[in-house]
C-alpha atoms as a PDB file:
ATOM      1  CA  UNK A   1       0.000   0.000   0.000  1.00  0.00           C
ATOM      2  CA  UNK A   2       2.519   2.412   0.533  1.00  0.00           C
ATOM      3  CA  UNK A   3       4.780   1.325  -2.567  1.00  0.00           C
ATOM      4  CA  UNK A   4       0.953   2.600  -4.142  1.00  0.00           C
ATOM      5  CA  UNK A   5       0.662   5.743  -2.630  1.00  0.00           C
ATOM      6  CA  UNK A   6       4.317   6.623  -3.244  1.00  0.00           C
ATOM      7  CA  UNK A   7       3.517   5.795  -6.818  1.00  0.00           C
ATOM      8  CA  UNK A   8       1.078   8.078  -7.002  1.00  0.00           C
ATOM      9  CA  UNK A   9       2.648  10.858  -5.583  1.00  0.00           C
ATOM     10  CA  UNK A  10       5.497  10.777  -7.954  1.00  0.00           C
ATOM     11  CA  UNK A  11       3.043  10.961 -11.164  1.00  0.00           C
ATOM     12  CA  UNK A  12       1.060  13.814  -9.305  1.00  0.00           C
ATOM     13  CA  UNK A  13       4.656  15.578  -8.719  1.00  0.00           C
ATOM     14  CA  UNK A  14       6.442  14.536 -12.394  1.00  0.00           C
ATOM     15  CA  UNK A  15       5.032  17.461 -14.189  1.00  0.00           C
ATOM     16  CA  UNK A  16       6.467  19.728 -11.939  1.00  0.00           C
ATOM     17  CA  UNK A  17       9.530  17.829 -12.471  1.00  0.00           C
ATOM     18  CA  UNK A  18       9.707  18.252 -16.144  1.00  0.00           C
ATOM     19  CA  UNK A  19       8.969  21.906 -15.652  1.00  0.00           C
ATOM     20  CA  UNK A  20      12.021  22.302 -13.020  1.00  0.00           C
ATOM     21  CA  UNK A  21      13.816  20.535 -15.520  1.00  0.00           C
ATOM     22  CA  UNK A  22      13.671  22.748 -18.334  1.00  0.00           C
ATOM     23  CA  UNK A  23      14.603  25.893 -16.773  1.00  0.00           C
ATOM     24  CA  UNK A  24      18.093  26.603 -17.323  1.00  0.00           C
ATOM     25  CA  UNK A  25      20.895  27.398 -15.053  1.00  0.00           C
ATOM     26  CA  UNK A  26      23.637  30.140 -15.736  1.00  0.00           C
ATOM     27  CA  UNK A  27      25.597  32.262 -14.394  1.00  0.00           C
ATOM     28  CA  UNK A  28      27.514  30.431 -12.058  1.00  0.00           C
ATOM     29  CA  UNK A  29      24.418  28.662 -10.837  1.00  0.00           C
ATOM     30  CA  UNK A  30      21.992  30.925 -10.587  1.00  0.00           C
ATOM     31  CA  UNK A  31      18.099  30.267 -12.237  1.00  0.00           C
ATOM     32  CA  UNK A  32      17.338  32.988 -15.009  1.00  0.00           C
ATOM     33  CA  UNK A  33      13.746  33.089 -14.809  1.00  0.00           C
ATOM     34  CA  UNK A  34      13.957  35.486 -17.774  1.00  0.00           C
ATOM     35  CA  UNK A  35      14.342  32.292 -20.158  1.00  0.00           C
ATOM     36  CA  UNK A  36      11.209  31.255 -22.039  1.00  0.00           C
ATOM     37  CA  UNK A  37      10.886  27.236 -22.117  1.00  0.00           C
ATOM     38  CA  UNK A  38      10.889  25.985 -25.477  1.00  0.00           C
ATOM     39  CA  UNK A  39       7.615  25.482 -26.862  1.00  0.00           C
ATOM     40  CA  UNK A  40       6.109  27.360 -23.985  1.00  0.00           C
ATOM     41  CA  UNK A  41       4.439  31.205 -25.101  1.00  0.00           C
ATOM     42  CA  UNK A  42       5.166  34.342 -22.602  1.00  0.00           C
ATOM     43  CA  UNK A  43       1.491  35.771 -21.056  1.00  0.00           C
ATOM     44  CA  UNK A  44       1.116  38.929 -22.455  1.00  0.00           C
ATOM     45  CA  UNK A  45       1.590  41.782 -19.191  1.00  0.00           C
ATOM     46  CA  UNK A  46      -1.710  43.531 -18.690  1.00  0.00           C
ATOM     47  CA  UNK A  47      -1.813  46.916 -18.426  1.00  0.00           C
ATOM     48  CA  UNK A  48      -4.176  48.035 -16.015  1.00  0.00           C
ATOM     49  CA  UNK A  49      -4.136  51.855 -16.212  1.00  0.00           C
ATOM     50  CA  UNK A  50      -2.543  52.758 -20.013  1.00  0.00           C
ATOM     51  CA  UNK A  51      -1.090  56.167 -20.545  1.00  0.00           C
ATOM     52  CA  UNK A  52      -3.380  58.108 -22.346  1.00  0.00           C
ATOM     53  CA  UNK A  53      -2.158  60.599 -25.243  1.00  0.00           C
ATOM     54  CA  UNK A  54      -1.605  64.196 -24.829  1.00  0.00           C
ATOM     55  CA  UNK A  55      -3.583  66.009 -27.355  1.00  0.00           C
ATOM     56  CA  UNK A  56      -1.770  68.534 -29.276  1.00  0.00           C
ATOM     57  CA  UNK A  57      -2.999  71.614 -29.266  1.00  0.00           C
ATOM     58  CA  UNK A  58      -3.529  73.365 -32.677  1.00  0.00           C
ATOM     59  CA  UNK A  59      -2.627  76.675 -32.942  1.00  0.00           C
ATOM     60  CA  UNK A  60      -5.720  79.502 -33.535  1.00  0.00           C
ATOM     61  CA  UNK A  61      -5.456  81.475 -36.658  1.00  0.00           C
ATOM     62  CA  UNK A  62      -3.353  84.592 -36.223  1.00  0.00           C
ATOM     63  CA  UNK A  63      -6.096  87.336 -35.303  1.00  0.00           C
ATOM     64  CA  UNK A  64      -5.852  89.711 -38.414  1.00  0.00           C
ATOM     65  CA  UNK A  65      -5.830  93.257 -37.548  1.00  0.00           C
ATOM     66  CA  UNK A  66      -7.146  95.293 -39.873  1.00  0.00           C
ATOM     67  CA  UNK A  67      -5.229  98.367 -41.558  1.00  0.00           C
ATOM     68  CA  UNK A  68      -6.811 101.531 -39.856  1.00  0.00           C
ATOM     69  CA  UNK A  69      -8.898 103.627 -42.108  1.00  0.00           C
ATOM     70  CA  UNK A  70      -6.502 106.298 -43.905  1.00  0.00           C
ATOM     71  CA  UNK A  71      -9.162 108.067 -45.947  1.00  0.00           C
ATOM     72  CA  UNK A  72     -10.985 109.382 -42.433  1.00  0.00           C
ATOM     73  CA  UNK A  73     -13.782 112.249 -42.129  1.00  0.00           C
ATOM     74  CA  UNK A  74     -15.053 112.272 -46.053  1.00  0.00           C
ATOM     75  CA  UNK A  75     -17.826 114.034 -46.801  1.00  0.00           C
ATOM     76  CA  UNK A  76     -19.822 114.801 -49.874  1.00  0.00           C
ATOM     77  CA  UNK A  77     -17.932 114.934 -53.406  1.00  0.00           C
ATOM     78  CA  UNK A  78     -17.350 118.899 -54.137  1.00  0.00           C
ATOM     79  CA  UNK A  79     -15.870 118.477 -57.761  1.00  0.00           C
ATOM     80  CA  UNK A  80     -16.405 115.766 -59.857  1.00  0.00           C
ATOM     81  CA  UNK A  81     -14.606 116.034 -63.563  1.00  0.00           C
ATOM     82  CA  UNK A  82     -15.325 114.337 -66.493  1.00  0.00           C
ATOM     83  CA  UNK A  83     -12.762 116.659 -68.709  1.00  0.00           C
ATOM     84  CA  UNK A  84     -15.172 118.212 -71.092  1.00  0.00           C
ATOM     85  CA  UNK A  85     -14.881 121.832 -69.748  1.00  0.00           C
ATOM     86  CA  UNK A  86     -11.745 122.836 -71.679  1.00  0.00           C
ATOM     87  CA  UNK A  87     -11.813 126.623 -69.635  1.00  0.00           C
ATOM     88  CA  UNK A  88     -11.358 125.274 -66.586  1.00  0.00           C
ATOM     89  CA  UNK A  89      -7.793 123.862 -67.171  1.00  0.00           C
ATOM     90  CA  UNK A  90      -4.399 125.022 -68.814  1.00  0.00           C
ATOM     91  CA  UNK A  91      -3.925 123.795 -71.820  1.00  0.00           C
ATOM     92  CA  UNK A  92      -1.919 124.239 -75.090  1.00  0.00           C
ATOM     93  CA  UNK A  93       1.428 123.745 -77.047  1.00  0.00           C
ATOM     94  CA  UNK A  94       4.124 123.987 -74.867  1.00  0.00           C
ATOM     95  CA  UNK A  95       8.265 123.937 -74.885  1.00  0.00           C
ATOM     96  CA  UNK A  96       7.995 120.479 -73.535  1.00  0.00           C
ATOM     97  CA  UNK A  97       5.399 119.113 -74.992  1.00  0.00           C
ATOM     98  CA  UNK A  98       1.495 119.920 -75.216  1.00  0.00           C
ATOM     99  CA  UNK A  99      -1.849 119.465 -72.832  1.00  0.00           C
ATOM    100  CA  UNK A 100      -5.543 118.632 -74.973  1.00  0.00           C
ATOM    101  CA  UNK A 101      -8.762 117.323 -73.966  1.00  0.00           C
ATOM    102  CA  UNK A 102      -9.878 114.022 -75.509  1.00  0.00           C
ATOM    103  CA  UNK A 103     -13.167 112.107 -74.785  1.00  0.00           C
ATOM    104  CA  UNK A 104     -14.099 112.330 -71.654  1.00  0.00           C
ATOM    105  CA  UNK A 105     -10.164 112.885 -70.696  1.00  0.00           C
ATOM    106  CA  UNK A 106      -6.926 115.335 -70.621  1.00  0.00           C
ATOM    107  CA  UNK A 107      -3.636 113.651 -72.132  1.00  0.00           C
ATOM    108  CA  UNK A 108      -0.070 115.524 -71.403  1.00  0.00           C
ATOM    109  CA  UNK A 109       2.324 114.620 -74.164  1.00  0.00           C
ATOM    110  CA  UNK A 110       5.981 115.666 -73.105  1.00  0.00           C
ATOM    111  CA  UNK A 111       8.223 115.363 -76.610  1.00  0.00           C
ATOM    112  CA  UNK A 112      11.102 117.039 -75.408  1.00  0.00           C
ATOM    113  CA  UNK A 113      13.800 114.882 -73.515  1.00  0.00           C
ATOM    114  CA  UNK A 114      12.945 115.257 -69.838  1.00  0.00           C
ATOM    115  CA  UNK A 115      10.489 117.357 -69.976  1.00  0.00           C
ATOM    116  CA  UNK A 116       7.803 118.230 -67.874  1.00  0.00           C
ATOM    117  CA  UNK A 117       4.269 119.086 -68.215  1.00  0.00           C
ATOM    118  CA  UNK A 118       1.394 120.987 -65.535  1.00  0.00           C
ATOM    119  CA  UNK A 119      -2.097 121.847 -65.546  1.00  0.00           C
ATOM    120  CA  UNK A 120      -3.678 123.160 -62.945  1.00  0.00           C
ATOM    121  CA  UNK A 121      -7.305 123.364 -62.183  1.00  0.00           C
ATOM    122  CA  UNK A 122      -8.430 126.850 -62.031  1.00  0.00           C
ATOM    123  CA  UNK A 123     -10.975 126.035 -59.363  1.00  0.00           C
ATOM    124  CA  UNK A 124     -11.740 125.931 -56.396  1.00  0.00           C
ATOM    125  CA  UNK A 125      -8.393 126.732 -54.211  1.00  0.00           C
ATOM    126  CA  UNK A 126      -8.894 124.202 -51.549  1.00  0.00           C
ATOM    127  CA  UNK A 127      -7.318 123.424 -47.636  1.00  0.00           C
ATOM    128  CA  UNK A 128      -8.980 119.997 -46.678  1.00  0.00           C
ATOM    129  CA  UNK A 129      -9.690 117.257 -48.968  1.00  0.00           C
ATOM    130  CA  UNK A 130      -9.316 113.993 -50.915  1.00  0.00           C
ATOM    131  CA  UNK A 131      -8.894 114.007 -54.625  1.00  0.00           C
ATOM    132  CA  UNK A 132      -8.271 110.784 -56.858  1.00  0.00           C
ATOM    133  CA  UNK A 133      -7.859 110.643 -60.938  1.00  0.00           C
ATOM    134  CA  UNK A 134      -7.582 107.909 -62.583  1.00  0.00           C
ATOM    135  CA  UNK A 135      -4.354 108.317 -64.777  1.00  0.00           C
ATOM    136  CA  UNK A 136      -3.343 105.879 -68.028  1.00  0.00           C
ATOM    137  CA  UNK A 137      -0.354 105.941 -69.941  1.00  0.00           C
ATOM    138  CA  UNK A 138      -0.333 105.180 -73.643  1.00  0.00           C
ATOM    139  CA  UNK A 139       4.043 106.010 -74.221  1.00  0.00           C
ATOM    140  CA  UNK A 140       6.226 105.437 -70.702  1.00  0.00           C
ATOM    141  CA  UNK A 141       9.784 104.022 -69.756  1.00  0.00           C
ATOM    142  CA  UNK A 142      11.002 102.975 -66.593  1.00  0.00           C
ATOM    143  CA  UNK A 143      11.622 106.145 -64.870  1.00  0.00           C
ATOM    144  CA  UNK A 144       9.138 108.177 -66.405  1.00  0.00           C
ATOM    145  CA  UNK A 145       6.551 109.293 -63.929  1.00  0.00           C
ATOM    146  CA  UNK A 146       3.191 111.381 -63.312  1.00  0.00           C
ATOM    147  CA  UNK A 147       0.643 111.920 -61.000  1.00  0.00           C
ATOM    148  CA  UNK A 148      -1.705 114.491 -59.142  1.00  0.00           C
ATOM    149  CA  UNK A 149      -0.380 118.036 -57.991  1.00  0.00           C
ATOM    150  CA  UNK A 150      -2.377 119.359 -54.883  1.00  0.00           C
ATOM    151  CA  UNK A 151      -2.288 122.967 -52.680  1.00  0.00           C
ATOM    152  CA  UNK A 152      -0.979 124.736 -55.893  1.00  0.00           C
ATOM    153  CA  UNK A 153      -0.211 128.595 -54.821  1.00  0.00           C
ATOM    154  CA  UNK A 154       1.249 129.219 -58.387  1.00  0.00           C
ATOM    155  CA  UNK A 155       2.865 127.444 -61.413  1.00  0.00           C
ATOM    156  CA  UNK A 156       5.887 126.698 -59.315  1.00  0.00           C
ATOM    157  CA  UNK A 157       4.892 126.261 -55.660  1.00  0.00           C
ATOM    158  CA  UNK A 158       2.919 122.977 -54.915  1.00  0.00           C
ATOM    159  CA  UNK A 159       3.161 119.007 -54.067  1.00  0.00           C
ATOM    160  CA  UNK A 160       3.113 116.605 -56.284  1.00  0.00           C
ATOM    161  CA  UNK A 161       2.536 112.846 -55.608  1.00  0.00           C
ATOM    162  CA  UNK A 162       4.240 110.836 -58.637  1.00  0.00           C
ATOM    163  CA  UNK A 163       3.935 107.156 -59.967  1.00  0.00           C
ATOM    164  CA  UNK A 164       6.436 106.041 -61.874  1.00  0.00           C
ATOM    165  CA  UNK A 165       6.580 103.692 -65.046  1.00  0.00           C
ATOM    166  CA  UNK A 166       8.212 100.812 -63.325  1.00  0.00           C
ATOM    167  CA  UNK A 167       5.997 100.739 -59.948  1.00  0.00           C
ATOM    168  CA  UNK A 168       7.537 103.485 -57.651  1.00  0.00           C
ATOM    169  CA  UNK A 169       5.650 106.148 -55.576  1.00  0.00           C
ATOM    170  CA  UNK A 170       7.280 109.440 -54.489  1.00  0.00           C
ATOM    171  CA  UNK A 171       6.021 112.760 -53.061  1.00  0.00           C
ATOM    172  CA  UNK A 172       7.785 115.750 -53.304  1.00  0.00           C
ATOM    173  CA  UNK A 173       7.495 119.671 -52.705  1.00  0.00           C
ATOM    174  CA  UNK A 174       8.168 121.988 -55.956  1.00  0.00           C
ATOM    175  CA  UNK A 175       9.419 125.435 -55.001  1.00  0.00           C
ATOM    176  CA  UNK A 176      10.864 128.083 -57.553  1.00  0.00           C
ATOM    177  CA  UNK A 177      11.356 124.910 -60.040  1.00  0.00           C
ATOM    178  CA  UNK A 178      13.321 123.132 -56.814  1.00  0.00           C
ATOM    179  CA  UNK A 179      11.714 119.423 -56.377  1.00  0.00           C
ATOM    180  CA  UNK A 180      12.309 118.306 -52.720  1.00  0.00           C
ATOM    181  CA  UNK A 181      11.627 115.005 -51.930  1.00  0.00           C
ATOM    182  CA  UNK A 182       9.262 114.435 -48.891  1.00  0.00           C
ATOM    183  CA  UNK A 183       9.252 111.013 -49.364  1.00  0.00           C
ATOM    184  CA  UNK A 184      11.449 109.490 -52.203  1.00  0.00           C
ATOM    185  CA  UNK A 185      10.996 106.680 -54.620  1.00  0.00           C
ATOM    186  CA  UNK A 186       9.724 103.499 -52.762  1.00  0.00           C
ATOM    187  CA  UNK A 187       8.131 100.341 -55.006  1.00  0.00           C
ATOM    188  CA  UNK A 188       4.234 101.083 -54.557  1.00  0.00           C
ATOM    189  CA  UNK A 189       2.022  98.507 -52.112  1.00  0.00           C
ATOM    190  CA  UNK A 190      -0.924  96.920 -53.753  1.00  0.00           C
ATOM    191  CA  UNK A 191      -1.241  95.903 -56.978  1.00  0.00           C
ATOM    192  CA  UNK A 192      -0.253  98.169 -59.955  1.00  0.00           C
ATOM    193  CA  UNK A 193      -0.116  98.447 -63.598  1.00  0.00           C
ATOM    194  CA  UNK A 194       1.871 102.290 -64.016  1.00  0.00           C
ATOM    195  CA  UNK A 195       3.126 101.497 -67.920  1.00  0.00           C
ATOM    196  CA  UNK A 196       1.565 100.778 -70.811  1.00  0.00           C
ATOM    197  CA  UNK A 197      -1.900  99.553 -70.975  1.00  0.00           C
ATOM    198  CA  UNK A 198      -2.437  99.895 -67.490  1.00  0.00           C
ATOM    199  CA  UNK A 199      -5.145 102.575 -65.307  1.00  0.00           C
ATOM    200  CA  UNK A 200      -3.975 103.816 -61.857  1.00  0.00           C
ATOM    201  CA  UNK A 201      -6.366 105.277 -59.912  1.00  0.00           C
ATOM    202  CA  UNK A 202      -4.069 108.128 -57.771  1.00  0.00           C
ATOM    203  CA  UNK A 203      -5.216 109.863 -54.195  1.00  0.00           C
ATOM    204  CA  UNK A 204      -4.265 112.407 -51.840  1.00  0.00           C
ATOM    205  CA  UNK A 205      -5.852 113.035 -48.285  1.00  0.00           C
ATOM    206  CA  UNK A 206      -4.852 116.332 -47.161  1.00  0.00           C
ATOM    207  CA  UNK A 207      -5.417 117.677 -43.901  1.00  0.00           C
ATOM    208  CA  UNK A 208      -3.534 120.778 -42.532  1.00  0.00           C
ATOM    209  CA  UNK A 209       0.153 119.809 -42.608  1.00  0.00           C
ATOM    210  CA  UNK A 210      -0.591 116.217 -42.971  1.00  0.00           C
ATOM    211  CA  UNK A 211      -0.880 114.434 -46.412  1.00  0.00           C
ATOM    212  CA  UNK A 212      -1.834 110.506 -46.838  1.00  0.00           C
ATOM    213  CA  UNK A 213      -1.551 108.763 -50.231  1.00  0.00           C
ATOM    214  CA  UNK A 214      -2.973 106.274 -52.148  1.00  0.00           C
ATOM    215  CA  UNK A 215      -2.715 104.076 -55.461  1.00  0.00           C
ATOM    216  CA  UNK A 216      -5.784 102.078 -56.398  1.00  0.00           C
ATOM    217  CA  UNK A 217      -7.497 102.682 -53.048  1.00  0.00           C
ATOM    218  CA  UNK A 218      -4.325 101.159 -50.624  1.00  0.00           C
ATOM    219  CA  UNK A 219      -2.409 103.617 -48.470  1.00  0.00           C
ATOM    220  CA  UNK A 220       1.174 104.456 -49.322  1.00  0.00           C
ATOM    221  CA  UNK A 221       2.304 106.422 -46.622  1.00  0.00           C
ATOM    222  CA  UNK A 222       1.830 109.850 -45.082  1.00  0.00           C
ATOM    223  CA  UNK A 223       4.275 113.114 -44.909  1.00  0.00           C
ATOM    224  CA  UNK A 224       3.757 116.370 -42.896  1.00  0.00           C
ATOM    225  CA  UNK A 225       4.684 119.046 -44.448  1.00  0.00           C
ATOM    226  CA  UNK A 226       3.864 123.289 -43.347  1.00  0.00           C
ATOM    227  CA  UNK A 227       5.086 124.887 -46.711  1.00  0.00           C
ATOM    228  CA  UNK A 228       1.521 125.181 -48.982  1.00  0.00           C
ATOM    229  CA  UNK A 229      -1.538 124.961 -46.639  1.00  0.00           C
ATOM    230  CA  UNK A 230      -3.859 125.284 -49.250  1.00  0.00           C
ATOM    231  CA  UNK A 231      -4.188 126.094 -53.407  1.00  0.00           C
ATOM    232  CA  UNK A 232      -5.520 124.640 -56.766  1.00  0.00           C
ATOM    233  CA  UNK A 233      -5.066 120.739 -57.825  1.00  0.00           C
ATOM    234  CA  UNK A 234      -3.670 119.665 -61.132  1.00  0.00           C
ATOM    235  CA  UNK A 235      -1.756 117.389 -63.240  1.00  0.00           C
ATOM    236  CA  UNK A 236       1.503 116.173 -63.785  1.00  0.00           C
ATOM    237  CA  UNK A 237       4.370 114.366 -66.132  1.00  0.00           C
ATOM    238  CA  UNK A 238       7.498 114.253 -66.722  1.00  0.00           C
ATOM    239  CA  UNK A 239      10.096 112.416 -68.734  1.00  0.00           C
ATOM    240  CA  UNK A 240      13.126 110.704 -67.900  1.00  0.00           C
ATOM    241  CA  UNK A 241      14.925 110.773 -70.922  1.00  0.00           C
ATOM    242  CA  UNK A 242      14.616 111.833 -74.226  1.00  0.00           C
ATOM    243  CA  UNK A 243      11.551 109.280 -75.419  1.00  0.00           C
ATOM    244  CA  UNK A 244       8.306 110.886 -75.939  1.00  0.00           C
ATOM    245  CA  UNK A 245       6.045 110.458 -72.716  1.00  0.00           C
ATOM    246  CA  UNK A 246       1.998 110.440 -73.470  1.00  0.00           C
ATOM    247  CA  UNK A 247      -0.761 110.222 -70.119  1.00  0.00           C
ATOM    248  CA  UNK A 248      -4.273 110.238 -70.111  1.00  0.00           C
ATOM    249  CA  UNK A 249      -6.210 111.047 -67.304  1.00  0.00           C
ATOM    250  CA  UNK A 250      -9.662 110.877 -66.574  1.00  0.00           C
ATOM    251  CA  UNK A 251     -12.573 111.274 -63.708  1.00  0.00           C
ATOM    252  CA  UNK A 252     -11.163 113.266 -61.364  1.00  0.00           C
ATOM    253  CA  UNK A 253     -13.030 113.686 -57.795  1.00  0.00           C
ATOM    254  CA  UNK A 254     -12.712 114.972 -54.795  1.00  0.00           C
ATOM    255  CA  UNK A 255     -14.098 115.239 -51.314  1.00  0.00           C
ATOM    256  CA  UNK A 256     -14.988 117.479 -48.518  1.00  0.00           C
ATOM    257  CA  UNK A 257     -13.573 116.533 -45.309  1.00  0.00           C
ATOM    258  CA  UNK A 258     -16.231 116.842 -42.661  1.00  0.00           C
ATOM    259  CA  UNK A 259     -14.875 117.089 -39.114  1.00  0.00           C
ATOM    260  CA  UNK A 260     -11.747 117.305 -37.320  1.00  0.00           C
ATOM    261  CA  UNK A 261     -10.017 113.482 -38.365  1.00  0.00           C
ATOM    262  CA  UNK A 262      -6.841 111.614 -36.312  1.00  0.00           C
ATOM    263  CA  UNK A 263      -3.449 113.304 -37.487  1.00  0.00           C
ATOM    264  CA  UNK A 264      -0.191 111.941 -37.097  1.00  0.00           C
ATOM    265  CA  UNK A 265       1.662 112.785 -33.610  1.00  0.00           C
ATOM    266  CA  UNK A 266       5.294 113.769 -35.578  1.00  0.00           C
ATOM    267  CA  UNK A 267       6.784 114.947 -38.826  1.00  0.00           C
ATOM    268  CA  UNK A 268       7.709 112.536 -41.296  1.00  0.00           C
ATOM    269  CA  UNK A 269      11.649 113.374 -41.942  1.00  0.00           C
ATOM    270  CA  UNK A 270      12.258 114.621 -45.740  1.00  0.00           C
ATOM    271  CA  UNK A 271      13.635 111.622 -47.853  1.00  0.00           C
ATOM    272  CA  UNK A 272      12.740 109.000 -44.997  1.00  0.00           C
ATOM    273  CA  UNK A 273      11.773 105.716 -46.123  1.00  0.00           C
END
């Protein structure tokens, strides 16, 4: 009976004993537990509490912020031009070239090599305001330019705000035939077509010393400037070189400005860009 019993034991106990048997011994003796059986597939660890992942946080849109309104405080339109009142403009054959109506426009034609052509409007002398023409050249090289002339005291004294063929903007003061700059040539913001084929539309805000201007409705930038506080508008060209120069301009308007509008704090240096 107990030869039975011991039997029995050892068949309960032998798979044990294979299983002791197949673990291997290393390192000098000692049981690596980390050694899979043949034959015998690891139990996968659970993972109770998994680490979750971080959301990434998109970045928001850049808040645009919008330009601040340049052309402040207009009021009603106080001239509006269609060029078909030949008596209220200078025109004629001149050294440099010659100034005629057309339909429903003026064109300056400067023929002699870098010459320059003027007509001024011989009404109303104005102080506050915002004036735009649209101006289109039919003959223009790189450097040739023209534009609007505002605050005209006489044929000599006035500003003039200048586009040029290849895409620059400039503002100067004319005095005794002397052009100043007040801001010099800088490439034009917006989108413009100043040679051949193309129609600019040209503005000045004008508000004691302070002038803002404008091509095609965007703002260029803004001098201050004491020297012609008030006068007649006009017109402006002026060659480069000796190839013939040829402008048309056409509906010219300007404003009233109603109200006393936010000025700039300092003066603008002469030449600064």
């Amino acid at each position: 009976m107990f030869e039975l019993r011991t039997t029995r034991l050892f068949l309960a106990c032998l798979p044990l004993l294979i299983l002791a048997a197949c673990l291997q011994v290393s390192d000098g003796g000692q049981l690596s537990m980390q050694d899979t059986p043949p034959g015998v597939t690891e139990t996968p660890t659970i993972v109770w509490f998994p680490a979750t992942e971080t959301p990434t946080n998109t970045p928001l849109p850049a808040t645009m912020t919008p330009t601040p309104e340049q052309k402040t405080n207009l009021g009603r339109i106080i001239v509006a031009d269609d060029f078909t009142r030949p008596g209220l403009w200078l025109l004629g054959r001149f050294n440099d070239g010659s100034i005629a109506f057309g339909l429903n426009e003026m064109t300056l034609a400067v023929s002699a090599p870098k010459g320059i052509l003027t007509s001024f409007r011989q009404e109303p002398t104005l102080t506050n305001f915002y004036i735009e023409v649209t101006a289109s050249p039919n003959l223009c090289v790189a450097q040739d330019a023209y534009g609007l002339v505002v605050r005209a005291g006489n044929v000599s004294d006035f500003y003039a705000f200048l586009l040029s063929c290849d895409g620059q903007v400039r503002a100067e003061r004319d005095k005794i035939s002397e052009r100043i700059p007040l801001k010099d040539w800088k490439p034009a913001s917006g989108k413009v077509t100043p040679d051949i084929g193309g129609s600019t539309r040209l503005g000045v805000w004008a508000y004691g010393n302070e002038m803002r201007f404008f091509v095609n409705g965007v703002y260029q930038f803004t001098v201050l400037d004491p020297a012609f506080p008030r006068g007649l508008v006009g017109l402006h060209a002026h060659a480069s070189g000796a190839s013939v120069l040829t402008v048309n301009f056409s509906d010219l308007q300007v404003w009233e400005i109603s109200g006393i509008p936010v000025l700039q704090a300092t003066l603008t240096p002469r030449g600064s860009e």
